[in-house]
Each structure stands twice: as C-alpha cells, then as structure tokens.
PDB file of N, CA and C in Angstrom:
ATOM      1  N   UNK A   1     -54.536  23.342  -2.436  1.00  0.00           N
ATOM      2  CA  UNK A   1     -53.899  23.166  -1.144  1.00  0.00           C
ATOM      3  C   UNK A   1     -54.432  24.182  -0.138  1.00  0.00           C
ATOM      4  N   UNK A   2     -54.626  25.336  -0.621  1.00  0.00           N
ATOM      5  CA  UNK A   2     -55.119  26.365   0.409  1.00  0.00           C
ATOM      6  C   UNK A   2     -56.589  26.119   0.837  1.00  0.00           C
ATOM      7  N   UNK A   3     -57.947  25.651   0.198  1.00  0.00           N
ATOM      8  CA  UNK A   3     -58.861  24.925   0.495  1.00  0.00           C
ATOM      9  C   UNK A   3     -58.770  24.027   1.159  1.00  0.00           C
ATOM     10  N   UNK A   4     -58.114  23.347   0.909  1.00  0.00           N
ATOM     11  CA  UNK A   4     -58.173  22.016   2.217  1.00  0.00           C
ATOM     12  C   UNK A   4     -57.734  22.280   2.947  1.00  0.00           C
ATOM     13  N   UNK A   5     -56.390  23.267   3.616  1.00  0.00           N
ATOM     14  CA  UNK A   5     -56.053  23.493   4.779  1.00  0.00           C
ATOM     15  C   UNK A   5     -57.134  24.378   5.555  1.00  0.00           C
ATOM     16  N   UNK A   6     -57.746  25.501   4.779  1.00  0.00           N
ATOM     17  CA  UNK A   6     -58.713  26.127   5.145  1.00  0.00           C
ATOM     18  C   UNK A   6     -59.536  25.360   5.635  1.00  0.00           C
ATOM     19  N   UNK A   7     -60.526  24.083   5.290  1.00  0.00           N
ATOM     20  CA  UNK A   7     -61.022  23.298   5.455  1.00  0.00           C
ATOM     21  C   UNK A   7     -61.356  22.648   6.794  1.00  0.00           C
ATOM     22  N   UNK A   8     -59.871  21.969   6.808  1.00  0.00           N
ATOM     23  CA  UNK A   8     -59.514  21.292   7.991  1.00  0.00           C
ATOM     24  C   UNK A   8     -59.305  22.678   9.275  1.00  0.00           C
ATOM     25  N   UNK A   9     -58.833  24.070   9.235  1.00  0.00           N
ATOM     26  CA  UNK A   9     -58.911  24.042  10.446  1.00  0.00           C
ATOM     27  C   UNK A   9     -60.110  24.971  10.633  1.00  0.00           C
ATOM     28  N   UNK A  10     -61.429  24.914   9.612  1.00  0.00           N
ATOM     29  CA  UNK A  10     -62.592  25.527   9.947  1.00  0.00           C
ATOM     30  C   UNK A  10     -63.553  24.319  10.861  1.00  0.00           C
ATOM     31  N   UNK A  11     -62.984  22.857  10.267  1.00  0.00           N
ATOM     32  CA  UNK A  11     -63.959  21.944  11.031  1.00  0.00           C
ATOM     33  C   UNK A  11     -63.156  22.005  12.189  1.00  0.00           C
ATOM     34  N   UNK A  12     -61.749  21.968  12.718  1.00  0.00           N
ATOM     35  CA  UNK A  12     -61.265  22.159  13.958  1.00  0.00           C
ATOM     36  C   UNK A  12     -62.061  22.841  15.204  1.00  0.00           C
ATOM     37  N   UNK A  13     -61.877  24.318  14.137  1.00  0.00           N
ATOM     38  CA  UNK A  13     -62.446  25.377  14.964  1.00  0.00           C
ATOM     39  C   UNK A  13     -64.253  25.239  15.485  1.00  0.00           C
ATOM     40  N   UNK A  14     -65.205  24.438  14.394  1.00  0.00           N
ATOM     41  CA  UNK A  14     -65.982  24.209  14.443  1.00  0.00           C
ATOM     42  C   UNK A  14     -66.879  23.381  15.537  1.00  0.00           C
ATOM     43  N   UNK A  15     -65.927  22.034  15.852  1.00  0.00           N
ATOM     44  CA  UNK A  15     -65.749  20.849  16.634  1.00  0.00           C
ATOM     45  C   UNK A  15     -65.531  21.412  17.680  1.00  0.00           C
ATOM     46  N   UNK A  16     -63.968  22.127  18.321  1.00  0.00           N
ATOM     47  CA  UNK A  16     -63.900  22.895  19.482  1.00  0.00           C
ATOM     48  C   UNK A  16     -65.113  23.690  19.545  1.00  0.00           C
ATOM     49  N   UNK A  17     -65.550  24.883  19.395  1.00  0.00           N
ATOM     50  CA  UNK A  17     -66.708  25.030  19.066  1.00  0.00           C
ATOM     51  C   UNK A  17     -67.981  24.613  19.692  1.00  0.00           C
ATOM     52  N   UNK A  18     -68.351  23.549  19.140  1.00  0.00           N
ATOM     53  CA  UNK A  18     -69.795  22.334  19.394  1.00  0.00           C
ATOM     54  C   UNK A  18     -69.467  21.903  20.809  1.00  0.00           C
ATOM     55  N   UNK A  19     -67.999  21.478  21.021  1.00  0.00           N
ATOM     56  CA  UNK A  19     -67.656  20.638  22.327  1.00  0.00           C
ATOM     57  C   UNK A  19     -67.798  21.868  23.697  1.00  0.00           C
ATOM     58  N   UNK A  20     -67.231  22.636  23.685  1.00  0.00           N
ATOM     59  CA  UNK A  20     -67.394  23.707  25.163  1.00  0.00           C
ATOM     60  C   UNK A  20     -68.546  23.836  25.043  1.00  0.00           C
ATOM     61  N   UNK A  21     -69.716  23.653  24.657  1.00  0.00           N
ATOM     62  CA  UNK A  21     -71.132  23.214  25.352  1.00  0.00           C
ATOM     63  C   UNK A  21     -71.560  22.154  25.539  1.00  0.00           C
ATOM     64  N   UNK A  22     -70.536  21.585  25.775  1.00  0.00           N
ATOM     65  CA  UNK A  22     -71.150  20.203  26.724  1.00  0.00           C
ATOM     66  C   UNK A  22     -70.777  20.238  28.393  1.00  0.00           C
ATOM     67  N   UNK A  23     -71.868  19.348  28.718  1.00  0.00           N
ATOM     68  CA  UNK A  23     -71.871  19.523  30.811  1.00  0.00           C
ATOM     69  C   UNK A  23     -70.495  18.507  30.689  1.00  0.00           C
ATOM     70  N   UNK A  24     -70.134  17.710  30.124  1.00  0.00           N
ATOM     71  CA  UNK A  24     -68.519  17.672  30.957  1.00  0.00           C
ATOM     72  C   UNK A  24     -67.742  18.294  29.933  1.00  0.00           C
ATOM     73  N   UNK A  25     -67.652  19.104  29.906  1.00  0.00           N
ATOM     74  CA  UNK A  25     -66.509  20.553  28.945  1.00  0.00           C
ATOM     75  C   UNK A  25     -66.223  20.869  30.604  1.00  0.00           C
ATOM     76  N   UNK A  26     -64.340  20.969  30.037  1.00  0.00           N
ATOM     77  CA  UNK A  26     -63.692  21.526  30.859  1.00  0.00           C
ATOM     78  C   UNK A  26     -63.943  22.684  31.725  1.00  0.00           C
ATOM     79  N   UNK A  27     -63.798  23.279  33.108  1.00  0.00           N
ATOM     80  CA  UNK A  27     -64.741  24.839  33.628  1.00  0.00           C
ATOM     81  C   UNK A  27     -62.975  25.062  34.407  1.00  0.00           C
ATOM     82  N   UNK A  28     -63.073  26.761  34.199  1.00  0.00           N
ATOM     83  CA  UNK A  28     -61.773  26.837  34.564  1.00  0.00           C
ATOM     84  C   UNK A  28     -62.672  28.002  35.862  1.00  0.00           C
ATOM     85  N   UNK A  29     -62.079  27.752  37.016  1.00  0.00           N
ATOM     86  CA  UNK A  29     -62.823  28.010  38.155  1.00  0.00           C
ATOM     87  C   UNK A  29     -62.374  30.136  38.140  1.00  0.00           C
ATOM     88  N   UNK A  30     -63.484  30.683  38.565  1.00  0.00           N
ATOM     89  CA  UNK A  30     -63.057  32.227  38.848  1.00  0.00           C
ATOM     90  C   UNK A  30     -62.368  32.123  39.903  1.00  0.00           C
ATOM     91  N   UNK A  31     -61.324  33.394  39.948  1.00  0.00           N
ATOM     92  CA  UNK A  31     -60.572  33.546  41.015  1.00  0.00           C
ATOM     93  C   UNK A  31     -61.425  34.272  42.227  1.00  0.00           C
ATOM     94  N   UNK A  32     -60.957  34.003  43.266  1.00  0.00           N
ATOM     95  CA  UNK A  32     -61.912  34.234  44.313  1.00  0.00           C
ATOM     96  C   UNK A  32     -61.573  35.898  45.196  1.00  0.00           C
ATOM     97  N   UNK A  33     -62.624  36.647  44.797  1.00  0.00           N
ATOM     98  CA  UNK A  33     -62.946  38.263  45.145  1.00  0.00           C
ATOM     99  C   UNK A  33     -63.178  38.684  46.470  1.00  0.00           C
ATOM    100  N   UNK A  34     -62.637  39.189  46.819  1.00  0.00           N
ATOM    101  CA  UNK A  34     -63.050  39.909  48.133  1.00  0.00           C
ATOM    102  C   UNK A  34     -64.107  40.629  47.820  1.00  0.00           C
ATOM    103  N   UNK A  35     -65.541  40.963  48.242  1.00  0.00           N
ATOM    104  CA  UNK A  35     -66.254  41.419  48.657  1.00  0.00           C
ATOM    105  C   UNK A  35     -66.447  43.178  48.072  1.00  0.00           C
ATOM    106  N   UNK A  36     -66.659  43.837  47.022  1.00  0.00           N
ATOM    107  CA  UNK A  36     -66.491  45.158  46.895  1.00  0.00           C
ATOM    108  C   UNK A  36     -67.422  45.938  47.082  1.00  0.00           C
ATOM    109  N   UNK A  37     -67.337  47.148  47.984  1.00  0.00           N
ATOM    110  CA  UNK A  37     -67.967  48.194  48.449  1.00  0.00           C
ATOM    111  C   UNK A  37     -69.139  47.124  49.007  1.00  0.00           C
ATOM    112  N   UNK A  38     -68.478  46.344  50.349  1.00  0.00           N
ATOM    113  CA  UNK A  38     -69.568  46.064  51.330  1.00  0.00           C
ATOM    114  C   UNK A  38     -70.215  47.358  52.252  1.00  0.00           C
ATOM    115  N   UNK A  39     -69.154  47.688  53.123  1.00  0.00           N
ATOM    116  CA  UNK A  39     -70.120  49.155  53.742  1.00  0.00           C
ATOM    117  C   UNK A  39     -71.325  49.682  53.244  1.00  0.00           C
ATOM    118  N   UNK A  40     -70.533  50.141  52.129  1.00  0.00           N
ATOM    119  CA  UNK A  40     -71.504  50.991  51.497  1.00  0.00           C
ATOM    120  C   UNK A  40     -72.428  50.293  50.680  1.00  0.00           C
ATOM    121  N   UNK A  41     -73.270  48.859  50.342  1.00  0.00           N
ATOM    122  CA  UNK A  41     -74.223  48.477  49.780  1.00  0.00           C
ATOM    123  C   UNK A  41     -74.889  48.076  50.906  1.00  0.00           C
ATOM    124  N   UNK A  42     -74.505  47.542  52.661  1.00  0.00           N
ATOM    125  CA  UNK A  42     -74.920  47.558  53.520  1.00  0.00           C
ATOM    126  C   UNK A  42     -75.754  49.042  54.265  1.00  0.00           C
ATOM    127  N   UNK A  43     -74.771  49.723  53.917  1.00  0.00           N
ATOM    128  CA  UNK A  43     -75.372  51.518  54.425  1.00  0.00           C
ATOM    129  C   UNK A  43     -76.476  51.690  53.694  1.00  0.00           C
ATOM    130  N   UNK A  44     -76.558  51.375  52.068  1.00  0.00           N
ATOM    131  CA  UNK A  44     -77.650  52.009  51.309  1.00  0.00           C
ATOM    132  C   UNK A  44     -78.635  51.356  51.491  1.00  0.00           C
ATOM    133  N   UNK A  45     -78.906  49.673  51.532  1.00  0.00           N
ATOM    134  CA  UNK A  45     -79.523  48.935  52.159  1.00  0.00           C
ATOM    135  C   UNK A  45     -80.634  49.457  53.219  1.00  0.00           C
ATOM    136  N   UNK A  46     -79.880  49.716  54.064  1.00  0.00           N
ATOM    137  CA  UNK A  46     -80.454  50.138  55.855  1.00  0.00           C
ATOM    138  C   UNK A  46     -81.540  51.396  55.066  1.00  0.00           C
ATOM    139  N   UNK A  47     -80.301  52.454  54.678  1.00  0.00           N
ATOM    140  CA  UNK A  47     -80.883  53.398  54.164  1.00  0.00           C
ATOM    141  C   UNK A  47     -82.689  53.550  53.653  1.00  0.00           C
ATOM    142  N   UNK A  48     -82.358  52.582  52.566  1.00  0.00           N
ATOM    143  CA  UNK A  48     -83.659  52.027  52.142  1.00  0.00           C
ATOM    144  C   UNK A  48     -84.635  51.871  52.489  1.00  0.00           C
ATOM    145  N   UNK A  49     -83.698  50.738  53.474  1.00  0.00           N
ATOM    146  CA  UNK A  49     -85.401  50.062  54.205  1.00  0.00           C
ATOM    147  C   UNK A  49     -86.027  51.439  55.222  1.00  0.00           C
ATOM    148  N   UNK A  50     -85.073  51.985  56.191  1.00  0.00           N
ATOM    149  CA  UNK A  50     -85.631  53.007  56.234  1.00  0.00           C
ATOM    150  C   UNK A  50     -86.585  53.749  55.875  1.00  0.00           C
ATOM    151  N   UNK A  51     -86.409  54.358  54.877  1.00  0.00           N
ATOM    152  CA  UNK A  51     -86.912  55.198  53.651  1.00  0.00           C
ATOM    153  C   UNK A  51     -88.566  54.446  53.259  1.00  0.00           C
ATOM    154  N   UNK A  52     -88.339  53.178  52.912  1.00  0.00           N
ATOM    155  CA  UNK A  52     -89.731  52.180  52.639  1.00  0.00           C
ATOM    156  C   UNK A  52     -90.557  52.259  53.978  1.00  0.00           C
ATOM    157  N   UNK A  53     -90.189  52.051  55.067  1.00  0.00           N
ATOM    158  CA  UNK A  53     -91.041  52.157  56.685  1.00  0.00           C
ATOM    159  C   UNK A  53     -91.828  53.354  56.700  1.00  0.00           C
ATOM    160  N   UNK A  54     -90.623  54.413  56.622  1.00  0.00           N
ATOM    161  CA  UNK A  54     -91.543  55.980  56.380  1.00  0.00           C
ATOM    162  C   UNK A  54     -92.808  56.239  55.710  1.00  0.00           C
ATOM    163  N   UNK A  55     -92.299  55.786  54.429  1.00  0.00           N
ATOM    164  CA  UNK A  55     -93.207  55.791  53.224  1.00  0.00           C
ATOM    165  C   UNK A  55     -94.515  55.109  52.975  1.00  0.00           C
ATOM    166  N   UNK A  56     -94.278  53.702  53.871  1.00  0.00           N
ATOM    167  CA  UNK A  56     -95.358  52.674  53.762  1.00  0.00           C
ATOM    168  C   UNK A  56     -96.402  53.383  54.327  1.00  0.00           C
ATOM    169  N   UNK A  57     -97.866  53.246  54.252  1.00  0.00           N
ATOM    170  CA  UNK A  57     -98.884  53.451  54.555  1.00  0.00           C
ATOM    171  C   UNK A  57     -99.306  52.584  55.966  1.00  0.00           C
ATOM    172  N   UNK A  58     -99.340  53.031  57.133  1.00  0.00           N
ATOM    173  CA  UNK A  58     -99.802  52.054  57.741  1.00  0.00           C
ATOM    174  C   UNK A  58    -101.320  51.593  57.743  1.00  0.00           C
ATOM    175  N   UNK A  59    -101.207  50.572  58.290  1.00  0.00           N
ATOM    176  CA  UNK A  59    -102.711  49.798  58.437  1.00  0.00           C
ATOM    177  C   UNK A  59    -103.664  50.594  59.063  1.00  0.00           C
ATOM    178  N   UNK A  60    -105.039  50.548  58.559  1.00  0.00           N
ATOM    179  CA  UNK A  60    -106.027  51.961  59.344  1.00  0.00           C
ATOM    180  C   UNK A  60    -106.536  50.582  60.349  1.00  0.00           C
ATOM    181  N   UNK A  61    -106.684  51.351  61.259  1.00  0.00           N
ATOM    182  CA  UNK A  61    -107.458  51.096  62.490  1.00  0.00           C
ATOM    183  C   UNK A  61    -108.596  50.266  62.248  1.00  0.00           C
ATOM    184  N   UNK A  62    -108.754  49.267  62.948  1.00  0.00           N
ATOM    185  CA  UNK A  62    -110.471  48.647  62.812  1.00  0.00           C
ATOM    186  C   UNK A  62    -110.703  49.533  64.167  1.00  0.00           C
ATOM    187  N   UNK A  63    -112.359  49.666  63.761  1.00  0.00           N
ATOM    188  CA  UNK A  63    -112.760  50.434  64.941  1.00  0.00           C
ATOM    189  C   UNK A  63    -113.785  49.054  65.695  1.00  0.00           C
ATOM    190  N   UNK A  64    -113.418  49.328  66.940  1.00  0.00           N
ATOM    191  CA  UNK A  64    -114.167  48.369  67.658  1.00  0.00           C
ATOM    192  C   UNK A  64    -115.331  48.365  68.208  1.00  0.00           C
ATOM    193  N   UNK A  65    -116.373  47.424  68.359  1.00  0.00           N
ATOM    194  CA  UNK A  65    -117.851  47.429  68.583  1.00  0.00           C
ATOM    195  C   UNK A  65    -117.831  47.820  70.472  1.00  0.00           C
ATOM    196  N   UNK A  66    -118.134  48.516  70.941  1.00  0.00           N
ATOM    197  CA  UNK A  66    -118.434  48.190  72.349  1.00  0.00           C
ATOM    198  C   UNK A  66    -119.920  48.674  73.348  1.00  0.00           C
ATOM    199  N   UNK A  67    -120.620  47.523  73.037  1.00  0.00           N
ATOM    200  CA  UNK A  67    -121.717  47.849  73.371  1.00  0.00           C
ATOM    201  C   UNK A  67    -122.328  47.326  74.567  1.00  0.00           C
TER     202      UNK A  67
END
C-alpha cells in the first residue's frame, strides 16, 4: 500500500512537473514596481558618459593640401 501511494503521487508530481513548461501553462503576472534608485542610476549614467568624452581620444587632424 505504501508503494502505490508513493507511486501515484510521484507521477502526480511528475506530470505537474512536465506541464508548467508548456506555452499555454498558466503565467501568474509580477506585481508592478515602482522604479528603484532612478536618480541615482540616471546621475551615474551622465556621470559616465562624462567620464568616457574625457577619456576618448579625439580624432587627429587631417592636415590639408594647400597649394
């Protein structure tokens, strides 16, 4: 008796299981977040790019023919 109940709810568990990977398996929607530490990923952002402008190498000069 303890085998077969074992049994039955290993193929249960098994079946549930196999089924939540399927494209129509139930989707239980996320709750919807406000936005965290916008400022400040906007500030570090700027920051950045900043920082990259400085840093970049600018383009050398073509020198021009004038004859």
């Amino acid at each position: 008796m303890e085998r077969s109940t074992g049994f039955v709810l290993a193929v249960d568990a098994v079946t549930r299981h196999v089924n939540s990977a399927r494209p129509d398996a139930p989707v239980r929607p996320d709750p919807p977040r406000p936005p965290r530490l916008a400022p400040t990923r906007l500030a570090a952002a700027a920051a950045l790019r900043r920082l990259a402008d400085r840093m970049e190498p600018r383009p050398a000069r073509v020198p021009t023919c004038q004859s």
